[in-house]
Every structure is written in structure tokens, then in C-alpha cells.
PDB file of N, CA and C in Angstrom:
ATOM      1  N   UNK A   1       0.817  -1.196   0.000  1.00  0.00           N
ATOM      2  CA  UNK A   1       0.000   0.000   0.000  1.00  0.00           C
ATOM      3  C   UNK A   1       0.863   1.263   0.000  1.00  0.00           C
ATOM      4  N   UNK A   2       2.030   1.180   0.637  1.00  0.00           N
ATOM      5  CA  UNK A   2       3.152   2.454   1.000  1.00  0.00           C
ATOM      6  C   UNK A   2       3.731   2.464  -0.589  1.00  0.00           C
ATOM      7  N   UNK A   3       3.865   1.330  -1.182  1.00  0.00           N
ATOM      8  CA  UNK A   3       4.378   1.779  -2.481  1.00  0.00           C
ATOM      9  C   UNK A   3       3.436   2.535  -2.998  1.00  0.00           C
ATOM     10  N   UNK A   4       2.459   1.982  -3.446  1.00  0.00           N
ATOM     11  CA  UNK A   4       0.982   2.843  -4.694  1.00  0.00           C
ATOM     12  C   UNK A   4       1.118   4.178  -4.068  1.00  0.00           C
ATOM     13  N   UNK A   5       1.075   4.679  -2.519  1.00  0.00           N
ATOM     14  CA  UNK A   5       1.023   5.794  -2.166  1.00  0.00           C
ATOM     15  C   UNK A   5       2.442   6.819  -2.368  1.00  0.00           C
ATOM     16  N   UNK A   6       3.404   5.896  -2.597  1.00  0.00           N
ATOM     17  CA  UNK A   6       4.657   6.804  -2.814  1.00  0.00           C
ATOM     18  C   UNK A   6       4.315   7.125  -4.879  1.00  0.00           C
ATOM     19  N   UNK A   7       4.049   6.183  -5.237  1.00  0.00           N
ATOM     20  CA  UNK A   7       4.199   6.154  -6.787  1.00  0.00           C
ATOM     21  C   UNK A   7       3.055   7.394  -7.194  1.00  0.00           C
ATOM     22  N   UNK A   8       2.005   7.398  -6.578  1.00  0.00           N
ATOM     23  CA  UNK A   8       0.731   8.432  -6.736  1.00  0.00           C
ATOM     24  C   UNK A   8       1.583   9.727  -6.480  1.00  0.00           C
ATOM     25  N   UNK A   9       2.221   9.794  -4.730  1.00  0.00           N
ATOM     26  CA  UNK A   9       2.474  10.876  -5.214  1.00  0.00           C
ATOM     27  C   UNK A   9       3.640  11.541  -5.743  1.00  0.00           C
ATOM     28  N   UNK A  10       4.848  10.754  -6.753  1.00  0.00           N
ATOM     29  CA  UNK A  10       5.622  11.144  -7.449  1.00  0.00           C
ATOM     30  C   UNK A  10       5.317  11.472  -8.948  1.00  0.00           C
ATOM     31  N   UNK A  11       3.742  11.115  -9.217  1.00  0.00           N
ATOM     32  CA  UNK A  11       3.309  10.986 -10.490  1.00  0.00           C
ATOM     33  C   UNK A  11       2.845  12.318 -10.039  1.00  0.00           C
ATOM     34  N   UNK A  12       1.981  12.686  -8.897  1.00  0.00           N
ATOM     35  CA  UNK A  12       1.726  14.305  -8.688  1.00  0.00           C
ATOM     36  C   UNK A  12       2.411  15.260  -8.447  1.00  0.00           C
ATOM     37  N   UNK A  13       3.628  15.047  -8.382  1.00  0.00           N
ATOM     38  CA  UNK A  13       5.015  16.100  -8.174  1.00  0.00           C
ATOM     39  C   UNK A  13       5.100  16.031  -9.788  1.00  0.00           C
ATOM     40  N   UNK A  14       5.348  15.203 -10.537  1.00  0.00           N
ATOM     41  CA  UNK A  14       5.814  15.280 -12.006  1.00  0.00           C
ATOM     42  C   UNK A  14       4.854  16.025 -12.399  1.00  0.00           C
ATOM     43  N   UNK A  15       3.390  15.786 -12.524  1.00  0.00           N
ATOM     44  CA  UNK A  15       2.201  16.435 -13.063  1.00  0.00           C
ATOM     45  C   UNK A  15       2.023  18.343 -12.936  1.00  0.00           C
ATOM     46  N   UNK A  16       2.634  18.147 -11.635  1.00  0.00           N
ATOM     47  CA  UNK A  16       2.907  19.872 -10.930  1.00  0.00           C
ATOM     48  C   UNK A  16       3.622  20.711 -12.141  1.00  0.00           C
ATOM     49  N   UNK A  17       4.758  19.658 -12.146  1.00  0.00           N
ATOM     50  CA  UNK A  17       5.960  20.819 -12.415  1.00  0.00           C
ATOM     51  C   UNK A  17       6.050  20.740 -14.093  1.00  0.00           C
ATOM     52  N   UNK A  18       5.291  19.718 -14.506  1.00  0.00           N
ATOM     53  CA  UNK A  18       4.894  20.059 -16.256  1.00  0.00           C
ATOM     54  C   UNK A  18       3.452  21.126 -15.817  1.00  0.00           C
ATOM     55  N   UNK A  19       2.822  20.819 -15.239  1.00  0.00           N
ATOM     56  CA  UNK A  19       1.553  22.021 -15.461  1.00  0.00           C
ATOM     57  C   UNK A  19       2.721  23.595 -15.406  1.00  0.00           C
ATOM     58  N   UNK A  20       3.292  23.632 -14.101  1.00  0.00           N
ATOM     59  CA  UNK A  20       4.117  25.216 -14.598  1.00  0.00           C
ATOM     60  C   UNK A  20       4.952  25.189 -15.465  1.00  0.00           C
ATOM     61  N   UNK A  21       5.670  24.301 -15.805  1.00  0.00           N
ATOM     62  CA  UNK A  21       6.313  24.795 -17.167  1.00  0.00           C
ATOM     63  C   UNK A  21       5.371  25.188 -18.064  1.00  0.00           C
ATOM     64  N   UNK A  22       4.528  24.336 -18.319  1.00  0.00           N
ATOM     65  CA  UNK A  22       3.857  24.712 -19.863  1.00  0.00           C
ATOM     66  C   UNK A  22       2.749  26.406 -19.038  1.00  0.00           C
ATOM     67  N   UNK A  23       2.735  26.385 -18.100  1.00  0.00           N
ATOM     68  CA  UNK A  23       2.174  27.589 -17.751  1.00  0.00           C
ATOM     69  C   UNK A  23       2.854  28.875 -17.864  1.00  0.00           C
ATOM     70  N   UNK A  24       4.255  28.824 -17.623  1.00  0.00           N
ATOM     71  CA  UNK A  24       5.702  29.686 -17.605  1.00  0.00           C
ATOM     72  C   UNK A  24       5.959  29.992 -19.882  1.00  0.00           C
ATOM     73  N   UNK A  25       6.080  28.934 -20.702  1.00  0.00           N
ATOM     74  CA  UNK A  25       5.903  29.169 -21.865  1.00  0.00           C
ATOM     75  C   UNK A  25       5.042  29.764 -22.440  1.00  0.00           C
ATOM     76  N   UNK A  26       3.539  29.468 -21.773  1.00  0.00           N
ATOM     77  CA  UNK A  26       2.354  30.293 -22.260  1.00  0.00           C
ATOM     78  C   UNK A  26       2.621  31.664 -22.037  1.00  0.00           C
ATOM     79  N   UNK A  27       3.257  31.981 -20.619  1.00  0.00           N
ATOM     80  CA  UNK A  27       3.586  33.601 -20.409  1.00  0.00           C
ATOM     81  C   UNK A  27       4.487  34.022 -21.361  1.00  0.00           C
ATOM     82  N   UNK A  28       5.416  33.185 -21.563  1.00  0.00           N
ATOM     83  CA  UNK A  28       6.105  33.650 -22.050  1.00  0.00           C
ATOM     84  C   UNK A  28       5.879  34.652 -23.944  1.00  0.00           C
ATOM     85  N   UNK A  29       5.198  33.445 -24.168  1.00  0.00           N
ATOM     86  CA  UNK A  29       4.389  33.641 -25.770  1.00  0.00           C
ATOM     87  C   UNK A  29       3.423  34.889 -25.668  1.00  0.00           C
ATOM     88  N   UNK A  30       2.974  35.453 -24.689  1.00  0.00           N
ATOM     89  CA  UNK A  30       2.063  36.351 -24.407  1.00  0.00           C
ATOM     90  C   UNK A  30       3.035  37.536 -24.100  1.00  0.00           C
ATOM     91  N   UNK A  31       3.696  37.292 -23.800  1.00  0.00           N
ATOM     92  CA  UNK A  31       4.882  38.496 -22.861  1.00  0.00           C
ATOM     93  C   UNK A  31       5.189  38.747 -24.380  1.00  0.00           C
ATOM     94  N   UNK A  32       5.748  38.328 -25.133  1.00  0.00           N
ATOM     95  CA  UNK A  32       6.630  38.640 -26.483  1.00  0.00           C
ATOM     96  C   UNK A  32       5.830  38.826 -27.599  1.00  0.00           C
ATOM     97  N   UNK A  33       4.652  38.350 -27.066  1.00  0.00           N
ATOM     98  CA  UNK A  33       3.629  38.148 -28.749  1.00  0.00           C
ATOM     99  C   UNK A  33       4.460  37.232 -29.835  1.00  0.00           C
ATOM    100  N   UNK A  34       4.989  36.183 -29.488  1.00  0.00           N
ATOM    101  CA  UNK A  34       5.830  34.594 -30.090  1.00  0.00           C
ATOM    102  C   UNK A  34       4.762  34.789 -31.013  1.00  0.00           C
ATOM    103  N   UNK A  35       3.065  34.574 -30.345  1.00  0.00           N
ATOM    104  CA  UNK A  35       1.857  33.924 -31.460  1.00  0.00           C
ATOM    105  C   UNK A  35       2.035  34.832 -32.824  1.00  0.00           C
ATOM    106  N   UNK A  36       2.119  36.000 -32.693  1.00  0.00           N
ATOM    107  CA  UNK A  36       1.911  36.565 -33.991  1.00  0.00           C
ATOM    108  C   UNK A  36       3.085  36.457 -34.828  1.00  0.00           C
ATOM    109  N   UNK A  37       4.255  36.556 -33.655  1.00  0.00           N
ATOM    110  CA  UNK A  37       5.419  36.566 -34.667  1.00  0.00           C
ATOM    111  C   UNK A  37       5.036  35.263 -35.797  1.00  0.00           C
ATOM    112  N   UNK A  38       5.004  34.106 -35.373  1.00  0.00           N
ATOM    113  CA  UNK A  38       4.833  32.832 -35.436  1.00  0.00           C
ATOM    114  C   UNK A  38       4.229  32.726 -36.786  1.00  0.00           C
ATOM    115  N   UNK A  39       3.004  33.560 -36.495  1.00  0.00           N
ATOM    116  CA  UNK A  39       1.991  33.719 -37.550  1.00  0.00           C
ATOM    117  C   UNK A  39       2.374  34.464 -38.725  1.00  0.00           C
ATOM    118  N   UNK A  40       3.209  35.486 -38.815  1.00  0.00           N
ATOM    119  CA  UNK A  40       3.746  36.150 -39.655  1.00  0.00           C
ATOM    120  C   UNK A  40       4.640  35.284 -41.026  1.00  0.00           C
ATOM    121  N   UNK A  41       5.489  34.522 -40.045  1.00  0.00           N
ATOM    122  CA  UNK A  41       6.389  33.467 -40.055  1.00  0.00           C
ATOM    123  C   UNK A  41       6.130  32.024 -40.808  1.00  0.00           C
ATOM    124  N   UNK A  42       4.602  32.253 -40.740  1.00  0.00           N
ATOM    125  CA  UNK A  42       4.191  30.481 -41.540  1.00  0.00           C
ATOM    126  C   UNK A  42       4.373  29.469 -41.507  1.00  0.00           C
ATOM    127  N   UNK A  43       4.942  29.658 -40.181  1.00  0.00           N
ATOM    128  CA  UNK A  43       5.380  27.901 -39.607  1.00  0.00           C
ATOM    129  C   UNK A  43       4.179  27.492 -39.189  1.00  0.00           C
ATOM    130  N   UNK A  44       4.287  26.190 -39.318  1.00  0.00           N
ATOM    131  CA  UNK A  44       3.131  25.018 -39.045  1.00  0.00           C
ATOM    132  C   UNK A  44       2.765  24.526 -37.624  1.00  0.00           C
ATOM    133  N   UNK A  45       1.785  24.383 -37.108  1.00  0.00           N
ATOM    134  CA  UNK A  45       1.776  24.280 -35.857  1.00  0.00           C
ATOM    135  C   UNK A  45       1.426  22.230 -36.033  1.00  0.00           C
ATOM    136  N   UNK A  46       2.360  21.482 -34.946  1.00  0.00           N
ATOM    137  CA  UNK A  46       2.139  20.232 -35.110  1.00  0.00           C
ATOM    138  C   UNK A  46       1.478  19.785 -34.041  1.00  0.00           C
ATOM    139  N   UNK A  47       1.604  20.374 -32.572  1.00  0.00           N
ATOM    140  CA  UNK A  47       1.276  19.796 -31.609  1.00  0.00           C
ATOM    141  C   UNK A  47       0.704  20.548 -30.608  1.00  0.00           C
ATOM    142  N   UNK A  48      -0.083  20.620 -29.777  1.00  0.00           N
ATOM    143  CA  UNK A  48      -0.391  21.696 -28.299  1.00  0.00           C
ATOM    144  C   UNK A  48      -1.491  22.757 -28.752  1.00  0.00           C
ATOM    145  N   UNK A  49      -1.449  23.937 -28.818  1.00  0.00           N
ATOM    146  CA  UNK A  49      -2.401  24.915 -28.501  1.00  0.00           C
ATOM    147  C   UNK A  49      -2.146  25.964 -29.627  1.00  0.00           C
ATOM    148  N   UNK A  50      -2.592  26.358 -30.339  1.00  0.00           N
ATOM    149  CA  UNK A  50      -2.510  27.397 -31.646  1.00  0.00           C
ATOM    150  C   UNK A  50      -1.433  28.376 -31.200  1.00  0.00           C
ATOM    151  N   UNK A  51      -0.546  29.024 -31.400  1.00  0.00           N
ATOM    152  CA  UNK A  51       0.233  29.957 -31.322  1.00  0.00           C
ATOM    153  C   UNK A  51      -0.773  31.198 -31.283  1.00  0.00           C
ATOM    154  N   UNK A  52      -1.417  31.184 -33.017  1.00  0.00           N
ATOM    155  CA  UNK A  52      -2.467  32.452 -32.691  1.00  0.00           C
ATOM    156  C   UNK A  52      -3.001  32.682 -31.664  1.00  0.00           C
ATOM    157  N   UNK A  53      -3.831  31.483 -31.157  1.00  0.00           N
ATOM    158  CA  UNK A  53      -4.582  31.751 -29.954  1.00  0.00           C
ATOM    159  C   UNK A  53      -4.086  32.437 -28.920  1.00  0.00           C
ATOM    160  N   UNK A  54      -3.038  32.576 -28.585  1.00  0.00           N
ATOM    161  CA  UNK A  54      -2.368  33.047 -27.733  1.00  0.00           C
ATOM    162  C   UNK A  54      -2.263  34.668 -27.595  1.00  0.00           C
TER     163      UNK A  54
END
């Protein structure tokens, strides 16, 4: 039982610290306006959340 409870919560420490990263990049894309550059730029979006949108 002490294992499942250690493994749960190392899977919720990992889960944490990807939610702020990808929270810290979103600022970041907003801080600089990345989305429009991006958009200007014509690169292809393959994975995650529209650049525009941002």
C-alpha cells in the first residue's frame, strides 16, 4: 500500500511541475507576442495549442 502511495504521489510532483512549465511558456508567448510573430512566419503548428490563440 506504501508503495501505490509513494508512486501516486511522485506521479503528482511530475504532473505539478509540467503544469508550470507549460504555464511559464504560455507567459512567455504572451509576454513577447511569439503567437503573432509565429503567424507572420508560416510555420506550421504540429502539436499543443494554436500559437495564434495566444
Amino acid at each position: 500500500m506504501d508503495t501505490k502511495l509513494d508512486n501516486f504521489s511522485e506521479i503528482s510532483k511530475l504532473l505539478s511541475v509540467k503544469s508550470k512549465m507549460s504555464s511559464d511558456i504560455l507567459s512567455l508567448f504572451s509576454k513577447f507576442g511569439l503567437g503573432r510573430m509565429l503567424c507572420r512566419l508560416s510555420l506550421e503548428k504540429h502539436d499543443g495549442i494554436s500559437a495564434v490563440q495566444l
